[in-house]
Each structure stands twice: as structure tokens, then as C-alpha cells.
N, C-alpha and C. Protein backbone atom coordinates (compact mmCIF):
# COMPACT_ATOMS: atom_id res chain seq x y z
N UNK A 1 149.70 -63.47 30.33
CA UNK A 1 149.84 -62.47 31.36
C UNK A 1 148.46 -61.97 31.76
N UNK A 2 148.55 -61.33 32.96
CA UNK A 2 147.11 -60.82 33.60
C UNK A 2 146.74 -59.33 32.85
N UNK A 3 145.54 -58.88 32.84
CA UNK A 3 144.98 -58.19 32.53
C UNK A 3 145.63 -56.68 33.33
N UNK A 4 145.40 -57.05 34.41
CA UNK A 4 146.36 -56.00 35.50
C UNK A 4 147.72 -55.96 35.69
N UNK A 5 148.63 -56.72 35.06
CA UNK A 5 149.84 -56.31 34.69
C UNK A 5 149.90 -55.44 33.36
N UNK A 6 148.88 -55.78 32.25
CA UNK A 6 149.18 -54.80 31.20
C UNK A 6 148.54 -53.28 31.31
N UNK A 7 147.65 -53.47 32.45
CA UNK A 7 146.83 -51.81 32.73
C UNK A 7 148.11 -50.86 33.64
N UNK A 8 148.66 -52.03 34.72
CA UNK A 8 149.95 -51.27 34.95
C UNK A 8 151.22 -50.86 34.57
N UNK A 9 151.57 -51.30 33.82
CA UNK A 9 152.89 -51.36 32.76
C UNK A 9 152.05 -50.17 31.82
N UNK A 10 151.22 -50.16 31.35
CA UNK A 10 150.71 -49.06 30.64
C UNK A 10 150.92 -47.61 31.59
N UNK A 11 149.85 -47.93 32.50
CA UNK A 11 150.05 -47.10 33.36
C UNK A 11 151.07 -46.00 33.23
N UNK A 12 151.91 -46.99 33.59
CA UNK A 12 153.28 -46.49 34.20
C UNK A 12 153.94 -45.55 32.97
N UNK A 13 154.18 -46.35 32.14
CA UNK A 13 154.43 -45.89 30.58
C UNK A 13 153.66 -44.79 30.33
N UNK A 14 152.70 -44.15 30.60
CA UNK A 14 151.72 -43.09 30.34
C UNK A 14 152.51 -41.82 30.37
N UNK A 15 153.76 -42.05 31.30
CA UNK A 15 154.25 -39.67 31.69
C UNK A 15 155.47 -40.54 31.50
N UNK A 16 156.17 -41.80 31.15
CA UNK A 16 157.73 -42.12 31.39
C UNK A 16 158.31 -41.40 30.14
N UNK A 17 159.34 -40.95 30.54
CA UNK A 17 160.38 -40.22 29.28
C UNK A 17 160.87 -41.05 28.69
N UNK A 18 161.11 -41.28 27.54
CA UNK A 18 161.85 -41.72 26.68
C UNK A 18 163.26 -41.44 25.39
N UNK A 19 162.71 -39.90 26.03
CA UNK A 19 163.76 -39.37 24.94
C UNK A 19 165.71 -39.45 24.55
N UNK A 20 166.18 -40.22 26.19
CA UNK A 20 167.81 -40.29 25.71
C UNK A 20 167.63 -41.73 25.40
N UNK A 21 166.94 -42.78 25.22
CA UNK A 21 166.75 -43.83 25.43
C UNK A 21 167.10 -44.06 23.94
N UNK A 22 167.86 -45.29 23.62
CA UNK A 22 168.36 -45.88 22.21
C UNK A 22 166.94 -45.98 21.49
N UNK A 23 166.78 -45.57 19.93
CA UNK A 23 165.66 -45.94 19.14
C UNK A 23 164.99 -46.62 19.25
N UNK A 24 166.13 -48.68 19.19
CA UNK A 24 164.79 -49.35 19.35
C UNK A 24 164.25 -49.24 20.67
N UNK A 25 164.50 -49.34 21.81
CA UNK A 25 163.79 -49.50 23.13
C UNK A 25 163.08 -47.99 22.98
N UNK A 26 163.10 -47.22 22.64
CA UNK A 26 161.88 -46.18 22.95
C UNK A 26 160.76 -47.08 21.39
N UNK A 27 161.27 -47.37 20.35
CA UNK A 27 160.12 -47.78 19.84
C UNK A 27 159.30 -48.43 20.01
N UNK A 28 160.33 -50.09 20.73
CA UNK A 28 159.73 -51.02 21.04
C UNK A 28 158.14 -50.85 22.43
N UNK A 29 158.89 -49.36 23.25
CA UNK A 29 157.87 -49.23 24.26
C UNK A 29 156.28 -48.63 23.66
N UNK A 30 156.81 -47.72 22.20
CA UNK A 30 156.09 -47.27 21.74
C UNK A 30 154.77 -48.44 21.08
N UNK A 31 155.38 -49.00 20.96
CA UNK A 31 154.87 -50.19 19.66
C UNK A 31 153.98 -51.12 21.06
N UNK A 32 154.55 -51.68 21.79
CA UNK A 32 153.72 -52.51 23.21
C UNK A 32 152.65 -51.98 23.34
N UNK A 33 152.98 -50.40 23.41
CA UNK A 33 151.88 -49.61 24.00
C UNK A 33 150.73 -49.36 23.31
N UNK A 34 151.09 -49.87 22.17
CA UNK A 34 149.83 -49.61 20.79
C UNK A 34 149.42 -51.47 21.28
N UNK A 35 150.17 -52.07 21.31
CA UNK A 35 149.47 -53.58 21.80
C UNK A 35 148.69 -53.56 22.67
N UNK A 36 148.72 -52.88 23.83
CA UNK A 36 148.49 -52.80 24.89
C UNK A 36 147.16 -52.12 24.76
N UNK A 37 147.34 -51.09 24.21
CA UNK A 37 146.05 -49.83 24.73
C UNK A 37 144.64 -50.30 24.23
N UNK A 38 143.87 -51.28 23.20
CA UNK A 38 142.54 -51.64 23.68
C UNK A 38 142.07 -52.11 24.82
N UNK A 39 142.84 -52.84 25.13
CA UNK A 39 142.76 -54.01 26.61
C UNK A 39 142.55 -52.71 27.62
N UNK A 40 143.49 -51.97 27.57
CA UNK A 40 143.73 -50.83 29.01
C UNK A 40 142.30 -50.18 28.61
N UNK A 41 142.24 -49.49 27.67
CA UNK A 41 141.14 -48.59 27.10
C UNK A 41 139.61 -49.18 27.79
N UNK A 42 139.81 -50.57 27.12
CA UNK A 42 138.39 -51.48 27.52
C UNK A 42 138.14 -51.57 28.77
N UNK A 43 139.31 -52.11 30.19
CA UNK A 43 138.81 -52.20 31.50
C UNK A 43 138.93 -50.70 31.66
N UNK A 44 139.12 -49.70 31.01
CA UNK A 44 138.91 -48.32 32.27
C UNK A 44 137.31 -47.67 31.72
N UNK A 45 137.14 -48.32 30.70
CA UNK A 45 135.87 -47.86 29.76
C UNK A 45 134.55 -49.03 31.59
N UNK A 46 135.20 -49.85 31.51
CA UNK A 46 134.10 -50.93 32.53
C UNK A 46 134.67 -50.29 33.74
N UNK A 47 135.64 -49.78 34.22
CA UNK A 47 135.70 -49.13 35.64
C UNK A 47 134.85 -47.86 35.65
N UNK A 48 134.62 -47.24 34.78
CA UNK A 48 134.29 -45.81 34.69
C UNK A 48 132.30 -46.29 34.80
N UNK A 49 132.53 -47.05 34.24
CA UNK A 49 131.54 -47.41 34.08
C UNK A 49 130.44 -48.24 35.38
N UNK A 50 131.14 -48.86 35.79
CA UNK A 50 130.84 -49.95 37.14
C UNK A 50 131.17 -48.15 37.80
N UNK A 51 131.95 -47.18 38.22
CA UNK A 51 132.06 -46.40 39.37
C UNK A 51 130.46 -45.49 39.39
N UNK A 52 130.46 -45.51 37.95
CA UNK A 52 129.58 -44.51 37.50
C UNK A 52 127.66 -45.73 38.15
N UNK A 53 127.68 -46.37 37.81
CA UNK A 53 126.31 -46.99 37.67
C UNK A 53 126.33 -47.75 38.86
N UNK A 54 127.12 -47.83 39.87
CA UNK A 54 127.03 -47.68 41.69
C UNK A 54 127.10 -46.86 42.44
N UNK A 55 127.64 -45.57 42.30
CA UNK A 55 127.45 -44.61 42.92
C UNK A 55 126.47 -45.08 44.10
N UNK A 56 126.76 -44.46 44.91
CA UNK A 56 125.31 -44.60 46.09
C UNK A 56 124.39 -42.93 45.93
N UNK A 57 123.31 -43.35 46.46
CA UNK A 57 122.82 -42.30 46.54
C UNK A 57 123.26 -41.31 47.62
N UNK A 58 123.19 -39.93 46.96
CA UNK A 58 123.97 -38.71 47.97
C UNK A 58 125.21 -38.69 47.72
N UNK A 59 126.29 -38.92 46.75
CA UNK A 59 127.46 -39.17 47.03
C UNK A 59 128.19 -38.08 46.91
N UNK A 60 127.71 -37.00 46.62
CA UNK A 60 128.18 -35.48 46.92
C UNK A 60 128.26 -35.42 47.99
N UNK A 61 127.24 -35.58 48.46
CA UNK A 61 127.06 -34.99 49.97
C UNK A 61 128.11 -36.25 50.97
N UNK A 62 128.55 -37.19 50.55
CA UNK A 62 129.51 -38.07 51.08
C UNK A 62 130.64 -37.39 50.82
N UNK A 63 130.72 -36.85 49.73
CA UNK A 63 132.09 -36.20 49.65
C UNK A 63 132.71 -35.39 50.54
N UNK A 64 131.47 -34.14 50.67
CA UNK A 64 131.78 -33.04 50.87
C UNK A 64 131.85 -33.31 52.71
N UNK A 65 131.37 -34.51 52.86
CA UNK A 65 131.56 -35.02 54.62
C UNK A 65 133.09 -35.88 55.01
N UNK A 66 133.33 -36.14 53.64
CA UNK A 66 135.27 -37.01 53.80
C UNK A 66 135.83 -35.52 54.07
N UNK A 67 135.81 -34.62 52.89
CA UNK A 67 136.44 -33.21 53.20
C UNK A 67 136.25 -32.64 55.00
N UNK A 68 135.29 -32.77 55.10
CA UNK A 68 135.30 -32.11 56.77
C UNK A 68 135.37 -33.64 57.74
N UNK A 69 136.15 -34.51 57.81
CA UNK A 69 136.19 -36.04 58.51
C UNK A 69 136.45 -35.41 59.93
N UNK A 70 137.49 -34.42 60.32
CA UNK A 70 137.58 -34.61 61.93
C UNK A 70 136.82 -33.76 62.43
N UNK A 71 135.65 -33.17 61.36
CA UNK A 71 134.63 -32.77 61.85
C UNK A 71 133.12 -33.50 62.41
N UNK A 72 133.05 -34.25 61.72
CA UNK A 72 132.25 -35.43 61.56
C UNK A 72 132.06 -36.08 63.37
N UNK A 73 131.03 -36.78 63.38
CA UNK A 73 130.34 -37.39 64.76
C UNK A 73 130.84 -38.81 64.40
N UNK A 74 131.11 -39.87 65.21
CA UNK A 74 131.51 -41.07 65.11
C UNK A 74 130.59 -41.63 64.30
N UNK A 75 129.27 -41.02 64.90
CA UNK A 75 128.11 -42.02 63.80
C UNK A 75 128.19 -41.61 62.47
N UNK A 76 128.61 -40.67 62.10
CA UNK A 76 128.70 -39.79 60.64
C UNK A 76 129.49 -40.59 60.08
N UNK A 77 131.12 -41.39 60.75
CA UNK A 77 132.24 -41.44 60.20
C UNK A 77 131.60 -43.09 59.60
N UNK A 78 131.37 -43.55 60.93
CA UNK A 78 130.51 -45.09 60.37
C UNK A 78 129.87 -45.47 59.20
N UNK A 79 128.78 -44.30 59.36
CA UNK A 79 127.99 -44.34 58.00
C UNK A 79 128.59 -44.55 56.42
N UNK A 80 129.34 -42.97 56.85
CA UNK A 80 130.35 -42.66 55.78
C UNK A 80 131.35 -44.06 55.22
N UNK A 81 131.92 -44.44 56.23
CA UNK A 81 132.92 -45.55 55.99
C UNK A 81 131.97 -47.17 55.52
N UNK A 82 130.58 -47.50 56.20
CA UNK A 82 130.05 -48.39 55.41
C UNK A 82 129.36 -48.20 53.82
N UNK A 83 128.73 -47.29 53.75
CA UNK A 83 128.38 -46.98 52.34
C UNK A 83 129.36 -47.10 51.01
N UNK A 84 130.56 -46.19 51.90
CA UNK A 84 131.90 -46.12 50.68
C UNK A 84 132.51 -47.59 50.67
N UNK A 85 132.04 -48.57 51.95
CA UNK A 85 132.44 -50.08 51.70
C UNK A 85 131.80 -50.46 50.51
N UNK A 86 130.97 -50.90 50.79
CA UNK A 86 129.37 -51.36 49.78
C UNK A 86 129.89 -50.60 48.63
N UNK A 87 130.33 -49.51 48.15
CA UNK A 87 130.29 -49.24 46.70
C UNK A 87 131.16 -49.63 46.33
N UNK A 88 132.67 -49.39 46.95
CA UNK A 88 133.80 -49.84 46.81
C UNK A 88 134.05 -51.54 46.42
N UNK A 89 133.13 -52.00 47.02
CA UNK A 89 132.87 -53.90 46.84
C UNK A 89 132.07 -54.00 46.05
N UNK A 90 131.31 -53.09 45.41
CA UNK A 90 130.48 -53.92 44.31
C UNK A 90 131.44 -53.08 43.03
N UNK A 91 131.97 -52.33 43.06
CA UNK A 91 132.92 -51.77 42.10
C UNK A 91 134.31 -52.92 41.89
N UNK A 92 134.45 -53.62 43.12
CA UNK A 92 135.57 -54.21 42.48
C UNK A 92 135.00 -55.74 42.57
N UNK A 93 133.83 -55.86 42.23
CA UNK A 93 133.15 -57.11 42.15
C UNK A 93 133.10 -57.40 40.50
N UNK A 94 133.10 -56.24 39.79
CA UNK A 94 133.26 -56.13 38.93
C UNK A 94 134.68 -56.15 38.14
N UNK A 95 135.15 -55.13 38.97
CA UNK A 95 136.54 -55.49 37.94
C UNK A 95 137.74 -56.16 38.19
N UNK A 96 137.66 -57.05 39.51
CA UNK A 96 138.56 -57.73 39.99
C UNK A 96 138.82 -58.65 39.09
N UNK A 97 137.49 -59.18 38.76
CA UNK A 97 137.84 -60.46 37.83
C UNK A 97 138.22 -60.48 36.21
N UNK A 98 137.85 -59.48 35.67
CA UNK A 98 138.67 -58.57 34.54
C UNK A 98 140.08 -58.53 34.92
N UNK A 99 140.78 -57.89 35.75
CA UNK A 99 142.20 -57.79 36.44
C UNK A 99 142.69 -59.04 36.11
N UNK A 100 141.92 -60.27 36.34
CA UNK A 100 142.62 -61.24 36.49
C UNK A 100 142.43 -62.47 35.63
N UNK A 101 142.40 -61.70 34.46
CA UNK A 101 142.05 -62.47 33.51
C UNK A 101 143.37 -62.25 32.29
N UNK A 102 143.54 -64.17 31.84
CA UNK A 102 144.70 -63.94 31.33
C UNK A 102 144.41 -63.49 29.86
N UNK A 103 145.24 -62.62 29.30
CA UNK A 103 145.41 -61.72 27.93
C UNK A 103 146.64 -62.16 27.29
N UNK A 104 146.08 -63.44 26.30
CA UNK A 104 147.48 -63.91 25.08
C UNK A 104 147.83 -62.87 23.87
N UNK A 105 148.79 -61.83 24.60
CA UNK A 105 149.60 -61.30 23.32
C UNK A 105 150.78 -61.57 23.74
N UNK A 106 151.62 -60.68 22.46
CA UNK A 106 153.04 -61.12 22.48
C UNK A 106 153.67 -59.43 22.48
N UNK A 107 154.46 -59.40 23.11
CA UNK A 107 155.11 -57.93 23.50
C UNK A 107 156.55 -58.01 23.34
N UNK A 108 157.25 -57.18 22.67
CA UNK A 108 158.65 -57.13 22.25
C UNK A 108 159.19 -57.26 23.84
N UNK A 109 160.65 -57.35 23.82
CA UNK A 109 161.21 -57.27 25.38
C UNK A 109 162.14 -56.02 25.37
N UNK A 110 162.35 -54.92 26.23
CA UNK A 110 163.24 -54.24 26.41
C UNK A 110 164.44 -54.77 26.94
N UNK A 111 165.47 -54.16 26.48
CA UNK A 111 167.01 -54.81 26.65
C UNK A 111 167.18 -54.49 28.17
N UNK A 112 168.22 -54.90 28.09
CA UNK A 112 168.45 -54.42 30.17
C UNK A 112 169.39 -52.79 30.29
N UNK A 113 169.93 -52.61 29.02
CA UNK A 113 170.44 -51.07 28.99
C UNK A 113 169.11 -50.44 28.96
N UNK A 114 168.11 -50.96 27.87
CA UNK A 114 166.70 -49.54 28.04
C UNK A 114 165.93 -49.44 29.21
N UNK A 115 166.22 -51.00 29.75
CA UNK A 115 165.61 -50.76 30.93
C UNK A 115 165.98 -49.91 32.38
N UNK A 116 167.48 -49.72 32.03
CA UNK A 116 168.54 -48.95 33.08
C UNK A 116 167.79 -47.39 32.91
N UNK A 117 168.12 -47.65 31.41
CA UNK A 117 167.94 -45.75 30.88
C UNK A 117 166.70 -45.22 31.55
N UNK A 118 165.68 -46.22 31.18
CA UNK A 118 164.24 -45.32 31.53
C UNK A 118 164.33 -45.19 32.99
N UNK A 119 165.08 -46.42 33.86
CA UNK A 119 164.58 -45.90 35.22
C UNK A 119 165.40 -44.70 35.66
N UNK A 120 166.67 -44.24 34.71
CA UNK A 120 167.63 -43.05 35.38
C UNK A 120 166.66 -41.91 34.56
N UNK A 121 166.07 -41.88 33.50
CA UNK A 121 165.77 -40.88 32.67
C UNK A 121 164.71 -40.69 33.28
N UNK A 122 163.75 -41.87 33.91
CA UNK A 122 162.17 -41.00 34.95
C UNK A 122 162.71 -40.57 36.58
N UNK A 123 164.34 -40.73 36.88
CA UNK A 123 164.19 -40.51 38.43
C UNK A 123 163.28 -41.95 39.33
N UNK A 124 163.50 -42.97 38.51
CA UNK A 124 162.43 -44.28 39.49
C UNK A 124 163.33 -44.60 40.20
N UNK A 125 162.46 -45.48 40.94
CA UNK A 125 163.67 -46.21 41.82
C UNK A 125 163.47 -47.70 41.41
N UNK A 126 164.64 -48.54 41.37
CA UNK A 126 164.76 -50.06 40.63
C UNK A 126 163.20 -50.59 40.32
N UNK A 127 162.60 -50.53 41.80
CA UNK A 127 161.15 -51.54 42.29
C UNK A 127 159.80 -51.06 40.72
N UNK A 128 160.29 -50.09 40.47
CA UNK A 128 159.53 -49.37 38.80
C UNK A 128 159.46 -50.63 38.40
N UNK A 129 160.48 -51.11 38.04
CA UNK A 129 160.52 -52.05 37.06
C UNK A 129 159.66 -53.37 37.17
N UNK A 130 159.45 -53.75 37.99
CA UNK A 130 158.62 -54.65 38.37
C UNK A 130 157.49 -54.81 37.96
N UNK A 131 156.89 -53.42 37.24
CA UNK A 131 155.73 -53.30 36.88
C UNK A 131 155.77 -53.42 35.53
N UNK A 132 157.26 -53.53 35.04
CA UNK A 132 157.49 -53.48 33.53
C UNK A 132 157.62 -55.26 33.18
N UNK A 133 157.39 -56.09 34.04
CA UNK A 133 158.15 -57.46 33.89
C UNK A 133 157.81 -57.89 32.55
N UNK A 134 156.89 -57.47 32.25
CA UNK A 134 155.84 -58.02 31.23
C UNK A 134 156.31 -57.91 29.86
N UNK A 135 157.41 -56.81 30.03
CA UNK A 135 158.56 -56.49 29.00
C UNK A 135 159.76 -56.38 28.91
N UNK A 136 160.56 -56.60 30.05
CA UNK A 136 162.00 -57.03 30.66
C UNK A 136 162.39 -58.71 29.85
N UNK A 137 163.35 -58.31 29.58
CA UNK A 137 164.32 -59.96 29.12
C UNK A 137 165.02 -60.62 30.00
């Protein structure tokens, strides 16, 4: 599986309730998630990292010019919008290819009742699950 299916399935899993959910499927999510969390830990440790050590220069002052945008002069918005290109592309120059890199573990499967429960017990809607494939049977 990809690197970016297990950062999202984590993700997701991060605020999901678990509590009416049968033992094993809340354990089993529990237990993935301990599989899971160096890998997640490691690319947000290199995103934080790649956001942090591209920054452009001034990027306060970029900020504080998105906050006032329909204030801004066309040439302002330009500027604004190529710079935040350029960082934005060398930020995911970096971690695109991390994303997409395949990660051999093995992850228990949730049943198709735990998988019902969690999506009625978070309020999701079905398409949630999609992000869970990685642990669906």
C-alpha cells in the first residue's frame, strides 16, 4: 500500500469514535494505528520540515496580504499567487514522492459491521470509508 493511504486512514482515525463499536474492531483500529503511526509520524516530521526550510522570504507579510485579498492590486494578487506557487511546488517536490511510496505492512481488517458502526457512530457519510480501504475486508 501507498504511503498516503496510511497517512490518510490515520488521519481520519485521529477524532473517529469508537466507543459503541464491538471490542475487537475498536481494538483492531487501535492496534493498526500503533502500525501505522511511525510511517505517519515520519512524513509529517519531513512535511513540517520541507514547509519550514522553504518558506519564502517575507511570508508574514504574504500572509497578512491573503487576509486583506479583495484588497490587494492585481499586481499584488499575482505576486502573491506566484511565490505561494514556487513554495507550494518545491514543498510537494518533496513529499509527493514519499506519498507514493509503497509501505509493506500487514494491518488487521475491520469486519463490515465495525465498519457500519464507525461510519453511524462519527455521523460520516459511506465515501469515509474509502479512506479506510486499507482496512476493510
Amino acid at each position: 500500500m501507498k504511503l498516503k493511504e496510511l497517512v490518510m486512514a490515520y488521519k481520519l482515525l485521529d477524532d473517529a469514535k469508537i466507543k459503541t463499536m464491538e471490542d475487537k474492531d475498536a481494538i483492531m483500529i487501535i492496534k493498526n494505528r500503533k502500525v501505522i503511526r511511525p510511517y505517519v509520524e515520519s512524513y509529517d516530521a519531513l512535511l513540517e520540515d520541507a514547509n519550514e526550510k522553504f518558506k519564502p522570504e517575507g511570508f508574514e507579510s504574504l500572509k497578512e496580504k491573503i487576509g486583506k485579498w479583495d484588497n490587494l492590486s492585481d499586481e499584488e494578487k499575482t505576486h502573491v499567487n506566484g511565490v505561494l506557487k514556487v513554495y507550494k511546488e518545491k514543498v510537494e517536490a518533496v513529499c509527493k514522492p514519499e506519498l507514493d511510496k509503497d509501505i509493506d505492512i500487514k494491518l488487521e481488517k475491520l469486519s463490515e459491521e465495525g465498519a457500519l458502526k464507525i461510519v453511524k457512530e462519527n455521523d460520516w457519510q459511506m465515501n469515509k470509508l474509502d479512506l479506510l480501504k486499507i482496512m476493510l475486508e
